[in-house]
PDB file of N, CA and C in Angstrom:
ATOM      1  N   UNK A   1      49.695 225.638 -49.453  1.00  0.00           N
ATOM      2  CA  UNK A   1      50.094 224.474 -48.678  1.00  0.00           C
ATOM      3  C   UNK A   1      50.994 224.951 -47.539  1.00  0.00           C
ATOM      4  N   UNK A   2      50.670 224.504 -46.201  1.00  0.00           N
ATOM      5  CA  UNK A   2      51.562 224.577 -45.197  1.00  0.00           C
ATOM      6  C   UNK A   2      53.111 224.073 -45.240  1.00  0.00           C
ATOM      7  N   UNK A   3      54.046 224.334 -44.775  1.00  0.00           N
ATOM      8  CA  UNK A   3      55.769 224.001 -44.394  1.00  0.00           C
ATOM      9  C   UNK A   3      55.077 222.302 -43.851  1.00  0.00           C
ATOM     10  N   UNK A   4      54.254 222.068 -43.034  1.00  0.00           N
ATOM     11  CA  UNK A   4      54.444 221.187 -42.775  1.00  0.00           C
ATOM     12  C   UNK A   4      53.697 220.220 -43.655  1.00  0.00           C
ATOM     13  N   UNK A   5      52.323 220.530 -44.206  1.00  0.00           N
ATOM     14  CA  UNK A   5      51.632 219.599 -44.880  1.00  0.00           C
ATOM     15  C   UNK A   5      52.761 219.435 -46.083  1.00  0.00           C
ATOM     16  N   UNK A   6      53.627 220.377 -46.458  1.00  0.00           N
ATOM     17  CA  UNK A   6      54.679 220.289 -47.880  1.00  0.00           C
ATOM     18  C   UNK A   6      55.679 218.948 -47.339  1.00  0.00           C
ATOM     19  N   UNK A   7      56.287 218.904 -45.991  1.00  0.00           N
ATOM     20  CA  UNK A   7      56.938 218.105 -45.738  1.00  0.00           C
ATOM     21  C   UNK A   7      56.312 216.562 -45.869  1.00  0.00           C
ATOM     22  N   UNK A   8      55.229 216.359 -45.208  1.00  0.00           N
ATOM     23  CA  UNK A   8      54.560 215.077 -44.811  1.00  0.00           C
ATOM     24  C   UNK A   8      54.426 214.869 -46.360  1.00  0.00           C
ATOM     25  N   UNK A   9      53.921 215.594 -47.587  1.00  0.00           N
ATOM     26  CA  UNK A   9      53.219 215.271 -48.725  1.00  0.00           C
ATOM     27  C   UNK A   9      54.807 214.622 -48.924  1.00  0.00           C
ATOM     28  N   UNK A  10      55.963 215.085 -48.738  1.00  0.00           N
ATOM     29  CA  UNK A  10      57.180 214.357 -49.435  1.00  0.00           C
ATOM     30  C   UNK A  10      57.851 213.289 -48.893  1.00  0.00           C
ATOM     31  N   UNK A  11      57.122 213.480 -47.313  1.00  0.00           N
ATOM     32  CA  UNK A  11      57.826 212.342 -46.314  1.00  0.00           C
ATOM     33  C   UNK A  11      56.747 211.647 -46.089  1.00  0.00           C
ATOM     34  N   UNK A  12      55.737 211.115 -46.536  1.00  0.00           N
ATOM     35  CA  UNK A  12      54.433 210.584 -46.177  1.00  0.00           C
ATOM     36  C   UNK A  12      54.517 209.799 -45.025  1.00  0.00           C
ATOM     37  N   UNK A  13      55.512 208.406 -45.226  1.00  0.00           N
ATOM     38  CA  UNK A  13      55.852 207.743 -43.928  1.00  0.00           C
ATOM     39  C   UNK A  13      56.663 207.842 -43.259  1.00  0.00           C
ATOM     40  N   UNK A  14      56.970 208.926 -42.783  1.00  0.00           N
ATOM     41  CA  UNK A  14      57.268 210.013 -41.417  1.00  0.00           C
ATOM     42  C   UNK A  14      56.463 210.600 -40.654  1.00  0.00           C
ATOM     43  N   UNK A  15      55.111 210.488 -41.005  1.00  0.00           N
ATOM     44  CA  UNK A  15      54.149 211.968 -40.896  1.00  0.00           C
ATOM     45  C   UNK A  15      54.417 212.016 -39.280  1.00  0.00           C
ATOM     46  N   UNK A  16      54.462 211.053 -38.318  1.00  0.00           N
ATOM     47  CA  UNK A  16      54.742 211.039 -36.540  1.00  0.00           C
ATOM     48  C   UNK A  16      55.850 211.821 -36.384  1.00  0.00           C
ATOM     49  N   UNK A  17      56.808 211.465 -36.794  1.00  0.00           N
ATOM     50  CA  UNK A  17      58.088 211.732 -36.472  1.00  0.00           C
ATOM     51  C   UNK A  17      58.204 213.305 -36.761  1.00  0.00           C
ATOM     52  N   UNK A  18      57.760 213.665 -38.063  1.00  0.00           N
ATOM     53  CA  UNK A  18      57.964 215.088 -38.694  1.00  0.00           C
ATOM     54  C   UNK A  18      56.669 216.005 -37.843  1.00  0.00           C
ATOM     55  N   UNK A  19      55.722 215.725 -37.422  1.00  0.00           N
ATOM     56  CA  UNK A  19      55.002 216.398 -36.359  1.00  0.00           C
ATOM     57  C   UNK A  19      55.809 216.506 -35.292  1.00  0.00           C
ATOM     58  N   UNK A  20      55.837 215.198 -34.491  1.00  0.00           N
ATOM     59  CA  UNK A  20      56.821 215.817 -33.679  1.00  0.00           C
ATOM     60  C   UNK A  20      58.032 216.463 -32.737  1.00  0.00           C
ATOM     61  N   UNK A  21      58.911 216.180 -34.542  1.00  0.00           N
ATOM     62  CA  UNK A  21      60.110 217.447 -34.492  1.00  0.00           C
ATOM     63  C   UNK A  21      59.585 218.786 -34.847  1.00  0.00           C
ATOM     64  N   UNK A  22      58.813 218.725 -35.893  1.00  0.00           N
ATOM     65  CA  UNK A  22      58.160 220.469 -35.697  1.00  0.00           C
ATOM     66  C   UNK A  22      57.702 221.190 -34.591  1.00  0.00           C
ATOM     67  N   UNK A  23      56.886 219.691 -33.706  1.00  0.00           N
ATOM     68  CA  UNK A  23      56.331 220.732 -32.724  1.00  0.00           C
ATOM     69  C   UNK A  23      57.407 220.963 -31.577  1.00  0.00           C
ATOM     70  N   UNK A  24      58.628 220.326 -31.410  1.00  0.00           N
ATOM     71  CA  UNK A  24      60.009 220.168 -30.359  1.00  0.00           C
ATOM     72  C   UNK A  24      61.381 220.842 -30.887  1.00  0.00           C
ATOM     73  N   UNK A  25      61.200 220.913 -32.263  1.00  0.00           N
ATOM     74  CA  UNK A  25      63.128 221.214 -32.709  1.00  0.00           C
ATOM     75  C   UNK A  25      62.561 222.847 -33.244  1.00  0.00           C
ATOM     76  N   UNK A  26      63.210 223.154 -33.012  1.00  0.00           N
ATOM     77  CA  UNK A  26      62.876 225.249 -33.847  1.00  0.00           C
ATOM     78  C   UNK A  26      63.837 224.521 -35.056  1.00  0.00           C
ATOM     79  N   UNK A  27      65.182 224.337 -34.980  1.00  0.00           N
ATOM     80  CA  UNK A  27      65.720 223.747 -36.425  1.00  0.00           C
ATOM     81  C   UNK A  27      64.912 223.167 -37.190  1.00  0.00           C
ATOM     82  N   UNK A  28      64.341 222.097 -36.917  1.00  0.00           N
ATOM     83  CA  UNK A  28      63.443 221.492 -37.931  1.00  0.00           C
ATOM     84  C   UNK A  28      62.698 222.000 -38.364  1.00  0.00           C
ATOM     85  N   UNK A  29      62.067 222.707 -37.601  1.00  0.00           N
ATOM     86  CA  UNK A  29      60.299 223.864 -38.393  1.00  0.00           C
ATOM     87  C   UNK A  29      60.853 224.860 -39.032  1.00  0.00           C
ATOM     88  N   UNK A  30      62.376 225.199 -38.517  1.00  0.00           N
ATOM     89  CA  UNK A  30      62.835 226.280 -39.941  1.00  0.00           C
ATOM     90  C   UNK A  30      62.873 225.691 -41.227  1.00  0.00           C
ATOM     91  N   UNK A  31      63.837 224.254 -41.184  1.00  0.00           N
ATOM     92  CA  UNK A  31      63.931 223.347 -42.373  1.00  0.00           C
ATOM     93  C   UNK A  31      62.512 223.373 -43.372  1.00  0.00           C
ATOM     94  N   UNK A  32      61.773 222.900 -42.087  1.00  0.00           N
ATOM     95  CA  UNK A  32      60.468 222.654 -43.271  1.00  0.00           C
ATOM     96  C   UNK A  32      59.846 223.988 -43.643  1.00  0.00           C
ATOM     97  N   UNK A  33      59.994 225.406 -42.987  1.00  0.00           N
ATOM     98  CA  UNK A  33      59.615 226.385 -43.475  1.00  0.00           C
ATOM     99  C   UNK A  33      60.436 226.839 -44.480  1.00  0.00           C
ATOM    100  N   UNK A  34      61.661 226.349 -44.543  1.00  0.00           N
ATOM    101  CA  UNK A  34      62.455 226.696 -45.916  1.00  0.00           C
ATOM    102  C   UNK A  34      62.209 225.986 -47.056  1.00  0.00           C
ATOM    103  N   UNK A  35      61.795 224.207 -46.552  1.00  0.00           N
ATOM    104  CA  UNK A  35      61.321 223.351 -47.634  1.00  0.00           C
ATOM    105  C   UNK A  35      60.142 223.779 -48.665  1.00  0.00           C
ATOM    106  N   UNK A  36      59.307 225.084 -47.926  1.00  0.00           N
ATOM    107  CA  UNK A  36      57.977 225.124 -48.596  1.00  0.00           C
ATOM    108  C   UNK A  36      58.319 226.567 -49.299  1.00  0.00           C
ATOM    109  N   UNK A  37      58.702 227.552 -49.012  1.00  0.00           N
ATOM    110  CA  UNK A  37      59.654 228.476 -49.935  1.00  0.00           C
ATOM    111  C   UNK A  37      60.776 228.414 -51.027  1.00  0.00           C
ATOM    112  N   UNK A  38      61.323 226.719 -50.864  1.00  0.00           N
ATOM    113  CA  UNK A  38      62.116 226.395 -52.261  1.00  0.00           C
ATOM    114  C   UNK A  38      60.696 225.798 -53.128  1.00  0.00           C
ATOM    115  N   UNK A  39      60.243 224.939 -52.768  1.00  0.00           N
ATOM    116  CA  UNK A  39      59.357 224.337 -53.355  1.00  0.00           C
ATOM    117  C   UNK A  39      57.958 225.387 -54.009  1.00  0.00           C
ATOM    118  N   UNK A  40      57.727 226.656 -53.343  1.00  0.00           N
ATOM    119  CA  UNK A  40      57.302 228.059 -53.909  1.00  0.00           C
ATOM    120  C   UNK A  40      57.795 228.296 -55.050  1.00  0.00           C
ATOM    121  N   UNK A  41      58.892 228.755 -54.637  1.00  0.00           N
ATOM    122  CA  UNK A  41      60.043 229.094 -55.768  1.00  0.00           C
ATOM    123  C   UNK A  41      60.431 228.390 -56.996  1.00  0.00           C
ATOM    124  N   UNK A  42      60.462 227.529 -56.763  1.00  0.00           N
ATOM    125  CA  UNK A  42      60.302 225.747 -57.823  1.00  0.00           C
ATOM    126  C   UNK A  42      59.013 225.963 -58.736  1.00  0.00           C
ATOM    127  N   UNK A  43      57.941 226.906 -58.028  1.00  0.00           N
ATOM    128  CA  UNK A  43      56.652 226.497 -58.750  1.00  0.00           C
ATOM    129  C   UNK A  43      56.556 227.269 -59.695  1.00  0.00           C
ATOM    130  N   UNK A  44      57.210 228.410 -59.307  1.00  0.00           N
ATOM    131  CA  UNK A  44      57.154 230.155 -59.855  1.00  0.00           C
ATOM    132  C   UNK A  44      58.028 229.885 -61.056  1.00  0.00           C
ATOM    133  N   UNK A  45      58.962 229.236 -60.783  1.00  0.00           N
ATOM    134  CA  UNK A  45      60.196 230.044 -61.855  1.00  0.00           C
ATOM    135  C   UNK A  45      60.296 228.568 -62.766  1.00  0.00           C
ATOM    136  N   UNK A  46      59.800 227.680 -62.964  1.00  0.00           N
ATOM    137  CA  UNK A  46      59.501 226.510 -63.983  1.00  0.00           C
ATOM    138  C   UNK A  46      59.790 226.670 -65.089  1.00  0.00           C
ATOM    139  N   UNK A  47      59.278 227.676 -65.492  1.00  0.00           N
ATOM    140  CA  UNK A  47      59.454 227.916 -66.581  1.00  0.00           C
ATOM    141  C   UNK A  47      60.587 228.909 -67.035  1.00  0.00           C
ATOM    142  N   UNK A  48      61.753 228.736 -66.274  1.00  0.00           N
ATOM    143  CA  UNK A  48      62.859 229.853 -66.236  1.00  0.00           C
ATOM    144  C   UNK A  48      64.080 228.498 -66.238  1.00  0.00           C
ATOM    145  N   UNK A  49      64.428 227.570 -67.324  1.00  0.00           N
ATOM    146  CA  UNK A  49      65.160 226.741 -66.997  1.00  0.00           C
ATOM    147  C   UNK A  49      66.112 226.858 -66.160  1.00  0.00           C
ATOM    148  N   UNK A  50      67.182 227.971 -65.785  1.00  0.00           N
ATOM    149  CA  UNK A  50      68.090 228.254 -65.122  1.00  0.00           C
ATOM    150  C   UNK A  50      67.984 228.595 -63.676  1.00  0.00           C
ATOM    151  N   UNK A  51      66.646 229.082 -63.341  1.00  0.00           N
ATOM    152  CA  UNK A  51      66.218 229.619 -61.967  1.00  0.00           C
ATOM    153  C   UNK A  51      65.722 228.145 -61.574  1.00  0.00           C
ATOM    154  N   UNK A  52      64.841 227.362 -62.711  1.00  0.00           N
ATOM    155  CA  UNK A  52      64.274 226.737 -61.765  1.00  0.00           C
ATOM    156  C   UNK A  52      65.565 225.423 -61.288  1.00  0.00           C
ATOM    157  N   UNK A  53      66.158 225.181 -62.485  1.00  0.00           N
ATOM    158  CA  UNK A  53      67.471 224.070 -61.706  1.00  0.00           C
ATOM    159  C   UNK A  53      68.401 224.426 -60.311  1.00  0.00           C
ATOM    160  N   UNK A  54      68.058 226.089 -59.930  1.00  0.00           N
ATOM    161  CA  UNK A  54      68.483 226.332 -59.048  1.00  0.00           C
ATOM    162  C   UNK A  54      68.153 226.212 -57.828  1.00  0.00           C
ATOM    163  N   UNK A  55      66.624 226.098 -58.044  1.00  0.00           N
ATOM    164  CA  UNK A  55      65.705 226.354 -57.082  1.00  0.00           C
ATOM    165  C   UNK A  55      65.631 224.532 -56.727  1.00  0.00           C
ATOM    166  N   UNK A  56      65.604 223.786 -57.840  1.00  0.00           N
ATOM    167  CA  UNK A  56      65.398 222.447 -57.548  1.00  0.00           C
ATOM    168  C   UNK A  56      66.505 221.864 -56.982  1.00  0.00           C
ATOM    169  N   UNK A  57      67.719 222.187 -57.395  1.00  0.00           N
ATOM    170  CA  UNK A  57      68.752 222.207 -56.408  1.00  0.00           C
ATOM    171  C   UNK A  57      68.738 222.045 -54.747  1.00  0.00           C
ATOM    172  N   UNK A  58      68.424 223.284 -54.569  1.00  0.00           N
ATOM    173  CA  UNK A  58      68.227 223.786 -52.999  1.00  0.00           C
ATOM    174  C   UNK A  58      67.160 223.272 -52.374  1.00  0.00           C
ATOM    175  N   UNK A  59      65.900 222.483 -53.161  1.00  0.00           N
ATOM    176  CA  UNK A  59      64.905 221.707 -52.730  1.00  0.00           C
ATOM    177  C   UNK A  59      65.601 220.467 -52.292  1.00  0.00           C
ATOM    178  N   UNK A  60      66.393 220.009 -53.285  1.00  0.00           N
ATOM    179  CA  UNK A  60      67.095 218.741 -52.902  1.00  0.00           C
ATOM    180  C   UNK A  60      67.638 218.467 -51.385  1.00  0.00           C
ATOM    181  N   UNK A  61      68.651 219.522 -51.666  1.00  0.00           N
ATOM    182  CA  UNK A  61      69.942 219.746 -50.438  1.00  0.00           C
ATOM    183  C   UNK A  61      68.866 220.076 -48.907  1.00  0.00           C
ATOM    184  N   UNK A  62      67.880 220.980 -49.308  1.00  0.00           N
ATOM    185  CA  UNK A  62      66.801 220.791 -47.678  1.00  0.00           C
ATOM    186  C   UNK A  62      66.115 219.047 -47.928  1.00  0.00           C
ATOM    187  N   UNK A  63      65.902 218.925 -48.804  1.00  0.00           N
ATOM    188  CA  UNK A  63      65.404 217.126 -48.710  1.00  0.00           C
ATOM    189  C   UNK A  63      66.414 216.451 -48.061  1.00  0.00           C
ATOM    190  N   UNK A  64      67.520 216.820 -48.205  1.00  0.00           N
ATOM    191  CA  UNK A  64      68.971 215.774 -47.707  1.00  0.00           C
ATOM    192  C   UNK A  64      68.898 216.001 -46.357  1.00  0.00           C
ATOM    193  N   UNK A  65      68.714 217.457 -45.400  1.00  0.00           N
ATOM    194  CA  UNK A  65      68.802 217.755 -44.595  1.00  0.00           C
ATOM    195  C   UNK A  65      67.693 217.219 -43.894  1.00  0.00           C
ATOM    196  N   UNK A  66      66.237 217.406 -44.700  1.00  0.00           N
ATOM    197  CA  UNK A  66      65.400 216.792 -43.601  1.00  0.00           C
ATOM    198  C   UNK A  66      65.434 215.321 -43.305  1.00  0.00           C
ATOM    199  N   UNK A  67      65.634 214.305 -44.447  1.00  0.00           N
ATOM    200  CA  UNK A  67      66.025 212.836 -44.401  1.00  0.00           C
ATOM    201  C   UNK A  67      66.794 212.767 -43.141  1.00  0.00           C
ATOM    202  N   UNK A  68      67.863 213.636 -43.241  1.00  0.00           N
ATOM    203  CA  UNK A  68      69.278 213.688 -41.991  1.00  0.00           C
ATOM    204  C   UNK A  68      68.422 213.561 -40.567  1.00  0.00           C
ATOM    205  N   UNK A  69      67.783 214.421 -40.551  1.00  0.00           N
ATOM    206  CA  UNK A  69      67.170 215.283 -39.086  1.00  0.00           C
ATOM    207  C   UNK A  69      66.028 214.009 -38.798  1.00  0.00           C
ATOM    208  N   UNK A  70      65.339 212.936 -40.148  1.00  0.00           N
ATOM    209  CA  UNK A  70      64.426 211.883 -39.162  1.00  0.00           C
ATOM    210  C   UNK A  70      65.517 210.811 -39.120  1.00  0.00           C
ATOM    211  N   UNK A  71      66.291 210.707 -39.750  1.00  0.00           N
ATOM    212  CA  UNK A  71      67.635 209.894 -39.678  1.00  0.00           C
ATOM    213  C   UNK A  71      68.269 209.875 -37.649  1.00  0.00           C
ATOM    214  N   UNK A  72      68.776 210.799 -37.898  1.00  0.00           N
ATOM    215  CA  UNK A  72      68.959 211.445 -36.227  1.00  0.00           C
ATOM    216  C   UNK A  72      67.612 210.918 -35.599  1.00  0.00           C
ATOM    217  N   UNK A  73      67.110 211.530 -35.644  1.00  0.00           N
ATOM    218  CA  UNK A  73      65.474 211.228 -34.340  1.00  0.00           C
ATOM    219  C   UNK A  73      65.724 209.535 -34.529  1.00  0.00           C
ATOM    220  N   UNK A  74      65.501 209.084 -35.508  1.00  0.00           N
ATOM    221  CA  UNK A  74      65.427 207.577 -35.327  1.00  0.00           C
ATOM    222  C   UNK A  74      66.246 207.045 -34.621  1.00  0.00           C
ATOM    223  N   UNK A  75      67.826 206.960 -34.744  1.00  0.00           N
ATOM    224  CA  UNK A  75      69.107 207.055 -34.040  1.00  0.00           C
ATOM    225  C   UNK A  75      68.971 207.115 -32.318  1.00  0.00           C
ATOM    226  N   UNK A  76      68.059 208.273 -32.081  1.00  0.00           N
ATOM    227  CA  UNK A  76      68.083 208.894 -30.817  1.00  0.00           C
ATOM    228  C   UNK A  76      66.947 207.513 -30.086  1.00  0.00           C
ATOM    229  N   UNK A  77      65.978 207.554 -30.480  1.00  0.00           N
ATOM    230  CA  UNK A  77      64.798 206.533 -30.444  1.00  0.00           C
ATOM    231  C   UNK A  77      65.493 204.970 -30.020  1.00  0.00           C
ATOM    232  N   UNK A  78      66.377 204.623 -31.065  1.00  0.00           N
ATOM    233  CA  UNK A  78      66.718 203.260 -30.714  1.00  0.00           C
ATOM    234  C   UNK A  78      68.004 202.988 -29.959  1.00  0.00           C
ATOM    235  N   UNK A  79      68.298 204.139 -29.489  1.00  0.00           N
ATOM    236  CA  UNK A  79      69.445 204.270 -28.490  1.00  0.00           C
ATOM    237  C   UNK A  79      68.936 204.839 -26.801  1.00  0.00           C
ATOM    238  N   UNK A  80      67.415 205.567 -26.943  1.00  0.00           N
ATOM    239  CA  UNK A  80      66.809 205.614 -25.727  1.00  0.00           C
ATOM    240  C   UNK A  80      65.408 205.770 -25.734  1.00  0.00           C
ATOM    241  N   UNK A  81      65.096 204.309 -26.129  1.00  0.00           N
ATOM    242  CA  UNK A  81      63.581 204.074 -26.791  1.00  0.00           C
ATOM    243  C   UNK A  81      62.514 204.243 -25.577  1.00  0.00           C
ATOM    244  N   UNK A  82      63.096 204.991 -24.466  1.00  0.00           N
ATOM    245  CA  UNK A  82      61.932 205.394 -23.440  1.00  0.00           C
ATOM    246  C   UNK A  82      61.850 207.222 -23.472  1.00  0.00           C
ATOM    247  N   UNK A  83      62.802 208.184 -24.837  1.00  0.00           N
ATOM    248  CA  UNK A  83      62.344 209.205 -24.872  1.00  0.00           C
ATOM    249  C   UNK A  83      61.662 209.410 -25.822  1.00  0.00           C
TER     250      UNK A  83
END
């Protein structure tokens, strides 16, 4: 699975918005390229109770971050809904 198809599968009704900050923010396409390497990591170590609460952890905290980042875009949108 792609960084980005991983994002949209978790943000489904974002899928506009999360295209395109990937294709405009380098921050964001790192986010979601980190989102799909915890969520790797999440898949691998499952069965490692301690790795994987760690790993699900850090899935979270990039979930918080990406929520943040369409949070912002939206913000930006209804404060200058002609960019």
């Amino acid at each position: 699975m792609s960084d980005l198809t991983a994002v949209i599968g978790h943000f489904p009704a974002h899928e506009l918005t999360i295209r395109r900050l990937y294709a405009n923010a380098p921050d964001f396409r790192v986010l979601c390229e980190d989102y799909e390497a915890a969520r790797r990591a999440l898949e691998h170590w499952c069965s490692d109770g301690i790795k994987a609460e760690d790993f699900q952890r850090l899935l979270a905290e990039i979930e918080d971050e990406i929520s943040e980042a369409l949070q912002n875009s939206f913000n930006r949108i209804r404060r200058n809904p002609e960019t």
